[in-house]
PDB file of N, CA and C in Angstrom:
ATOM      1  N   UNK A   1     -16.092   3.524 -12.648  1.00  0.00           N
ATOM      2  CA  UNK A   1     -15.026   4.206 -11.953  1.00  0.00           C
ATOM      3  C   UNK A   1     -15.198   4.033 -10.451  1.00  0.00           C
ATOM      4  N   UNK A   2     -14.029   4.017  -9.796  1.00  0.00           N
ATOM      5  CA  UNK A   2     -14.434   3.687  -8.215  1.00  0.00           C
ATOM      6  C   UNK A   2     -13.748   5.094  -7.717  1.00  0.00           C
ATOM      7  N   UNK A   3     -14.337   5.838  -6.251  1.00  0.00           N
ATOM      8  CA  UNK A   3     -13.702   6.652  -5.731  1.00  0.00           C
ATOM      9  C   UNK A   3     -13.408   6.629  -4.476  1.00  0.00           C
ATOM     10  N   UNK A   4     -12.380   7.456  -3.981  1.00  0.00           N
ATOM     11  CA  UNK A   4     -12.432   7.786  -2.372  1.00  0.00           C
ATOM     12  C   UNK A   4     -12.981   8.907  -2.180  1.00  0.00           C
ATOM     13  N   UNK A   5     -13.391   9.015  -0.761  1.00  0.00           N
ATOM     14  CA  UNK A   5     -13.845  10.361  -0.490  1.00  0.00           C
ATOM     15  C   UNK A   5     -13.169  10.676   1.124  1.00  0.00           C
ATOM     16  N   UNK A   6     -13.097  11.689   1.617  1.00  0.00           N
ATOM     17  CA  UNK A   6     -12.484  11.926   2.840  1.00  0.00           C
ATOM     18  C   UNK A   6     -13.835  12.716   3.031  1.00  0.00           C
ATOM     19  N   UNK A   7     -15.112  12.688   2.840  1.00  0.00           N
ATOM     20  CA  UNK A   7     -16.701  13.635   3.458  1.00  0.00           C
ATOM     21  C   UNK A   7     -16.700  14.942   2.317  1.00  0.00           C
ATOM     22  N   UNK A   8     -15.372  15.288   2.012  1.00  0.00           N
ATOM     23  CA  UNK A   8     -15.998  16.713   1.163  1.00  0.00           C
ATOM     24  C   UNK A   8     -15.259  16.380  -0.377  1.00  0.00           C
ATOM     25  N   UNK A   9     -14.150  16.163  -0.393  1.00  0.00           N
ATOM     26  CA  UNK A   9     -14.113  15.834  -1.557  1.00  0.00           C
ATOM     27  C   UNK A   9     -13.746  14.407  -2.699  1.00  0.00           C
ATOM     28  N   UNK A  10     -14.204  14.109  -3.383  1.00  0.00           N
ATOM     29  CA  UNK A  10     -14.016  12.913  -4.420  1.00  0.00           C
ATOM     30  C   UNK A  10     -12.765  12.287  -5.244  1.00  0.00           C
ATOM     31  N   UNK A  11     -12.510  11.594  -5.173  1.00  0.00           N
ATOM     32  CA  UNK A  11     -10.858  11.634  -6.211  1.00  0.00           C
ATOM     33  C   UNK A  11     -10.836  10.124  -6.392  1.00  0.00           C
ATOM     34  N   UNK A  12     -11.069  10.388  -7.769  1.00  0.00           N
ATOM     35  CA  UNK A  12     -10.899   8.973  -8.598  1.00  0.00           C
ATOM     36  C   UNK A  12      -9.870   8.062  -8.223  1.00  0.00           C
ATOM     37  N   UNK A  13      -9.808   6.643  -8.212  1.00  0.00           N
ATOM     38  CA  UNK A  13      -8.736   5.595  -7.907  1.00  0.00           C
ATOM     39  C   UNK A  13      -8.222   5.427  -9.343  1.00  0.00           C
ATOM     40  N   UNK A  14      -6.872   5.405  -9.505  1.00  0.00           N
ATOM     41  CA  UNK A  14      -6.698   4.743 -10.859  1.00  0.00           C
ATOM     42  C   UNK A  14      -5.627   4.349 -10.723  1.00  0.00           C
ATOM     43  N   UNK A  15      -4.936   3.238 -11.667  1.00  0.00           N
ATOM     44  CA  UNK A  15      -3.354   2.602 -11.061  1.00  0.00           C
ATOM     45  C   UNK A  15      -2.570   3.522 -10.732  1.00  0.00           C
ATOM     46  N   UNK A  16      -2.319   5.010 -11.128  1.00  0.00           N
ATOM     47  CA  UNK A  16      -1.784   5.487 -10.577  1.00  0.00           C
ATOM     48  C   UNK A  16      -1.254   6.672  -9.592  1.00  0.00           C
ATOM     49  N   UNK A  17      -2.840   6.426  -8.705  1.00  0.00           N
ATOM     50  CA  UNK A  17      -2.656   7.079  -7.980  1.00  0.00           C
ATOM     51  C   UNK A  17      -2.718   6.418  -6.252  1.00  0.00           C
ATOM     52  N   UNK A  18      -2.490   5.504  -6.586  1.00  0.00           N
ATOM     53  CA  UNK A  18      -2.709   4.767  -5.151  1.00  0.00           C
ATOM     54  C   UNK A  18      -1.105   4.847  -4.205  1.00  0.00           C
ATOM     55  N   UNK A  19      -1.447   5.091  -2.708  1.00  0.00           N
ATOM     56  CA  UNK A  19      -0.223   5.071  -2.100  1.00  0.00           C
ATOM     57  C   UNK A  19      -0.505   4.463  -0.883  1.00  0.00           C
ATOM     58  N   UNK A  20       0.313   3.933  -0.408  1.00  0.00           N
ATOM     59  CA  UNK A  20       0.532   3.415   1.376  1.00  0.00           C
ATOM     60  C   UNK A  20       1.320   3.912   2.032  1.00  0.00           C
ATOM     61  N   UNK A  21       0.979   3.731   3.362  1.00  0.00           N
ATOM     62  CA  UNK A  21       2.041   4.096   4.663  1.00  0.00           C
ATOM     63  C   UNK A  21       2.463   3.264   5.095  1.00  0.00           C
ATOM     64  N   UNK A  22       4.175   3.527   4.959  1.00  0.00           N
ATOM     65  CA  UNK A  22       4.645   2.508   5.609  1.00  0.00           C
ATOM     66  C   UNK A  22       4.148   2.479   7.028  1.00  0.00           C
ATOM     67  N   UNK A  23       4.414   1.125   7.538  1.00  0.00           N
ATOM     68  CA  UNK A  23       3.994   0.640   9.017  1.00  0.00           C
ATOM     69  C   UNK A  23       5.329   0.545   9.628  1.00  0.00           C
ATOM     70  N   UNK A  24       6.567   1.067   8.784  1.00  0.00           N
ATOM     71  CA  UNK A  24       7.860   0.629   9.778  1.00  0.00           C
ATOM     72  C   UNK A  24       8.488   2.390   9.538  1.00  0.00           C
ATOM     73  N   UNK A  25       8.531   2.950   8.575  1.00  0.00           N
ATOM     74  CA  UNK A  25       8.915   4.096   8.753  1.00  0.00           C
ATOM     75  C   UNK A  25       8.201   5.325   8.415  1.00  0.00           C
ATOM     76  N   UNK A  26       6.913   5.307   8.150  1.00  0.00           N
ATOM     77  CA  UNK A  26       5.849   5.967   7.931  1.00  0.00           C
ATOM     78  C   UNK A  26       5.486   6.754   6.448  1.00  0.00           C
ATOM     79  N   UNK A  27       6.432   6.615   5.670  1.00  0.00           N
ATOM     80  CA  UNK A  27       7.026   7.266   4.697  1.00  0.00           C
ATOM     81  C   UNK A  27       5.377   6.742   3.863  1.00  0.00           C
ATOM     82  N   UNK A  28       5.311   7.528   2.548  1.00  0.00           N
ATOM     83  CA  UNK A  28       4.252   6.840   1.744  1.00  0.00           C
ATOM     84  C   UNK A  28       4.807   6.751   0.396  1.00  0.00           C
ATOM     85  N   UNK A  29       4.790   5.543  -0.314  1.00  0.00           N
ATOM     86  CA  UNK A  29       4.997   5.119  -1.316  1.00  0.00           C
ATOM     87  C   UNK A  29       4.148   4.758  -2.819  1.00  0.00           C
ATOM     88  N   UNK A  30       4.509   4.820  -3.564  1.00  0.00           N
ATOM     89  CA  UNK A  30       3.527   4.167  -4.385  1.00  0.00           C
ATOM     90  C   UNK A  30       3.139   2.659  -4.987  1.00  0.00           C
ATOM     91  N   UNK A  31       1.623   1.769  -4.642  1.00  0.00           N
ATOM     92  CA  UNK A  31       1.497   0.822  -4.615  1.00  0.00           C
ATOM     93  C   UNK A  31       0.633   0.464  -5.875  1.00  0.00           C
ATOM     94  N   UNK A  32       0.746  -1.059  -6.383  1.00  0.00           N
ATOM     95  CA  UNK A  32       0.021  -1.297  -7.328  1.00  0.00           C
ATOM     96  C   UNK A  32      -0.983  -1.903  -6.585  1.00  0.00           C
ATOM     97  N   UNK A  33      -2.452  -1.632  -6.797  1.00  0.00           N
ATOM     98  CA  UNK A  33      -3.467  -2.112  -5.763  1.00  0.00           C
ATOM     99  C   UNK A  33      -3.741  -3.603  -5.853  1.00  0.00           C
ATOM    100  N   UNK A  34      -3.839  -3.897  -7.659  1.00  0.00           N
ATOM    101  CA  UNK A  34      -4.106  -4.973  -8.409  1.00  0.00           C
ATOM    102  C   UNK A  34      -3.020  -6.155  -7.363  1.00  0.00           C
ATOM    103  N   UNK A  35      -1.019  -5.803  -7.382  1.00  0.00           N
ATOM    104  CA  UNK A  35      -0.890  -6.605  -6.945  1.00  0.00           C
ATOM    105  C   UNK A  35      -0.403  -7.047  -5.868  1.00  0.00           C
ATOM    106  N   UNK A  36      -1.127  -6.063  -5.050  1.00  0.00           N
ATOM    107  CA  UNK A  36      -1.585  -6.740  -3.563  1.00  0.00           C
ATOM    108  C   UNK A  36      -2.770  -7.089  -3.194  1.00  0.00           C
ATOM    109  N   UNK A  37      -3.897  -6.558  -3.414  1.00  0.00           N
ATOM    110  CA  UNK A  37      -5.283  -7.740  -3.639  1.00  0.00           C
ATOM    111  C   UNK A  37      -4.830  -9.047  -4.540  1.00  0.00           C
ATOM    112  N   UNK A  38      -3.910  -9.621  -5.312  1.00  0.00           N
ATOM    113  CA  UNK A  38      -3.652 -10.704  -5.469  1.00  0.00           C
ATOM    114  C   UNK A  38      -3.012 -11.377  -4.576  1.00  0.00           C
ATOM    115  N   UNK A  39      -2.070 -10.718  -3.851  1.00  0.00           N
ATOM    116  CA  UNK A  39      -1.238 -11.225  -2.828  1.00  0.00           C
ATOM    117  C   UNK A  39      -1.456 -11.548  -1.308  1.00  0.00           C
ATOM    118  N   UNK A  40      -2.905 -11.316  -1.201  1.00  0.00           N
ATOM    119  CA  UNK A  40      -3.606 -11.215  -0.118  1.00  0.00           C
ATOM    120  C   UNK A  40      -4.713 -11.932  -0.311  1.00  0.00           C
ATOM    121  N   UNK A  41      -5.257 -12.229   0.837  1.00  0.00           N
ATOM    122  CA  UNK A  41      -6.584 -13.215   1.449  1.00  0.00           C
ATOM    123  C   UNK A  41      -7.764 -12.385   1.237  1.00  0.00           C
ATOM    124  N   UNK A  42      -7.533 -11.498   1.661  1.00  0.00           N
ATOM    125  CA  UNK A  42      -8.729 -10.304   2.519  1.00  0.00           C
ATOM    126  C   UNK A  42      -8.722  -9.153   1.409  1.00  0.00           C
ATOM    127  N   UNK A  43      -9.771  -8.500   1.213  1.00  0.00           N
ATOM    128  CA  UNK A  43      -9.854  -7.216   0.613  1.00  0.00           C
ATOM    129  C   UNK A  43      -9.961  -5.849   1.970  1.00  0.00           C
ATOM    130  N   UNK A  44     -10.238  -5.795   2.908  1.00  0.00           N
ATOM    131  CA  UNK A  44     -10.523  -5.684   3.760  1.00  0.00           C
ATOM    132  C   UNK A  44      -9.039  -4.562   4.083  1.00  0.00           C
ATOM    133  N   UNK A  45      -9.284  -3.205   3.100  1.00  0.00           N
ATOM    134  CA  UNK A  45      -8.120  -2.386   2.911  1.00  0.00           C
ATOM    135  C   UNK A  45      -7.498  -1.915   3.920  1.00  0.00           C
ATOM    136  N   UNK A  46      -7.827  -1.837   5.209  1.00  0.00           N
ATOM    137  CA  UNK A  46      -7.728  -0.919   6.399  1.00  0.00           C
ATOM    138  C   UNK A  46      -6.748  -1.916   7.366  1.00  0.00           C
ATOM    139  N   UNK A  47      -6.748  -2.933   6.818  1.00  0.00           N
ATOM    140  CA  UNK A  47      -6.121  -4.266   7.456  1.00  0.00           C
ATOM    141  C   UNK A  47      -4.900  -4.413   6.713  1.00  0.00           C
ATOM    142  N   UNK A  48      -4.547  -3.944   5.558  1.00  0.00           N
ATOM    143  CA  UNK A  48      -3.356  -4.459   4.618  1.00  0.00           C
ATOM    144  C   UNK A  48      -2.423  -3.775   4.865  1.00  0.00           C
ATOM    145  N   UNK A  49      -0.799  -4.183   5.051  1.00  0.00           N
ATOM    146  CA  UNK A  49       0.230  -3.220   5.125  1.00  0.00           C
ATOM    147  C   UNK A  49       0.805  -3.500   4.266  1.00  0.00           C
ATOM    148  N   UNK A  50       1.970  -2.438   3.546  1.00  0.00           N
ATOM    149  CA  UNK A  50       2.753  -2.483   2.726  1.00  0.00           C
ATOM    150  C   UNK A  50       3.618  -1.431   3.169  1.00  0.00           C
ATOM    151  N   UNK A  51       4.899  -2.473   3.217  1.00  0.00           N
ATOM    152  CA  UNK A  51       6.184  -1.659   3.808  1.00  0.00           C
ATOM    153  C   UNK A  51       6.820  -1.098   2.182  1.00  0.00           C
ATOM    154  N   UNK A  52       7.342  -0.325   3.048  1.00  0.00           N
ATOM    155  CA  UNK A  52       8.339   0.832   1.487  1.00  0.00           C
ATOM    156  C   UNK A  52       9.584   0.070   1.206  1.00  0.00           C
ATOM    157  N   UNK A  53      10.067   0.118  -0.467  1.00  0.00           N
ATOM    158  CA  UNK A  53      11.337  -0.371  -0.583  1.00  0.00           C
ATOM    159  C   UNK A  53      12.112  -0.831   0.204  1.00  0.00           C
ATOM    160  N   UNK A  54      12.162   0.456   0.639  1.00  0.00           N
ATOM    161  CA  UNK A  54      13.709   0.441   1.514  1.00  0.00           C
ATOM    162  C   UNK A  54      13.847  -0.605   2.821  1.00  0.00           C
ATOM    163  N   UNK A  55      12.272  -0.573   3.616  1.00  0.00           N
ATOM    164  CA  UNK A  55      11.966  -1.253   4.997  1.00  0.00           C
ATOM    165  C   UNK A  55      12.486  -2.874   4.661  1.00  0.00           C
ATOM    166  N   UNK A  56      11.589  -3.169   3.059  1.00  0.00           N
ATOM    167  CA  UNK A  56      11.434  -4.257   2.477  1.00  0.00           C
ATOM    168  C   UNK A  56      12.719  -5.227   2.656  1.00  0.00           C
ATOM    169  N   UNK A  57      13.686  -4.322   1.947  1.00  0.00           N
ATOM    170  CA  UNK A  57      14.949  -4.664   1.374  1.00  0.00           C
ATOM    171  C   UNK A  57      15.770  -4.720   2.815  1.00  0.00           C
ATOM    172  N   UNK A  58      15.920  -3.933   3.638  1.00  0.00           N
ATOM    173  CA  UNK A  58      16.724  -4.052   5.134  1.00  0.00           C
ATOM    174  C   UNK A  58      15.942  -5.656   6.021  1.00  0.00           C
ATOM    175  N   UNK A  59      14.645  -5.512   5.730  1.00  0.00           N
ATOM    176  CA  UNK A  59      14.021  -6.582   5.668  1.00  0.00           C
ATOM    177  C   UNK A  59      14.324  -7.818   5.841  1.00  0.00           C
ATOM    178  N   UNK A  60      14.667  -8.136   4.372  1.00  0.00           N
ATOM    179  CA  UNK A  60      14.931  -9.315   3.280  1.00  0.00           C
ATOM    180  C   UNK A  60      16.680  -9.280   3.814  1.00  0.00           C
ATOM    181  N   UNK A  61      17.518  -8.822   4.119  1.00  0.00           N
ATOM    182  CA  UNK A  61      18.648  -8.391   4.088  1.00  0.00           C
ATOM    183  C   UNK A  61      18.828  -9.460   5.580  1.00  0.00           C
ATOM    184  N   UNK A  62      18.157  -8.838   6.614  1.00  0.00           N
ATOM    185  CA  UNK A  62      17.746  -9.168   8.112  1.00  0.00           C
ATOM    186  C   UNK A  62      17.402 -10.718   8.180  1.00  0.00           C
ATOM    187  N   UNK A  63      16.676 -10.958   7.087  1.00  0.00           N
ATOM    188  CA  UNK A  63      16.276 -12.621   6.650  1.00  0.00           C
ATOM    189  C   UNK A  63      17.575 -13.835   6.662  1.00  0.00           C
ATOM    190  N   UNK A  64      17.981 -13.015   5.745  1.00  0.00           N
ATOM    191  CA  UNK A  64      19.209 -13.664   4.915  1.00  0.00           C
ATOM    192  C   UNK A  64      20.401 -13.969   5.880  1.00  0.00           C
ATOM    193  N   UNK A  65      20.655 -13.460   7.341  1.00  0.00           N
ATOM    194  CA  UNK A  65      21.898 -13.742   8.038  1.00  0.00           C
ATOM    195  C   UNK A  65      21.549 -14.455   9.068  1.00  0.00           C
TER     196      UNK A  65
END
């Protein structure tokens, strides 16, 4: 089993409890860890962003014109 700790208390990782902050609207979402350590170079968690749906999609939208 792997855990986090914030110094006082423990809380198991499991697929589903993992979340990120967005880096564009701060919001936190829920992430699959598995597939973004595939989608990435680095394990190096403190370094990885993952934007929320919504950022994603206005995003991809922004791409496209």
């Amino acid at each position: 089993m792997i855990y986090a700790t914030d110094g006082t208390d423990r809380i198991q990782i499991t697929n589903y409890n993992i979340e990120a902050r967005c880096p564009k609207c701060g919001r936190f979402h829920e992430i699959d860890l598995i597939d973004i350590l595939d989608e990435t170079d680095t394990i190096d968690l403190a370094s990885i962003k993952v934007f929320c749906p919504e950022c994603s999609q206005r995003y991809m939208e922004s791409e496209d014109m």
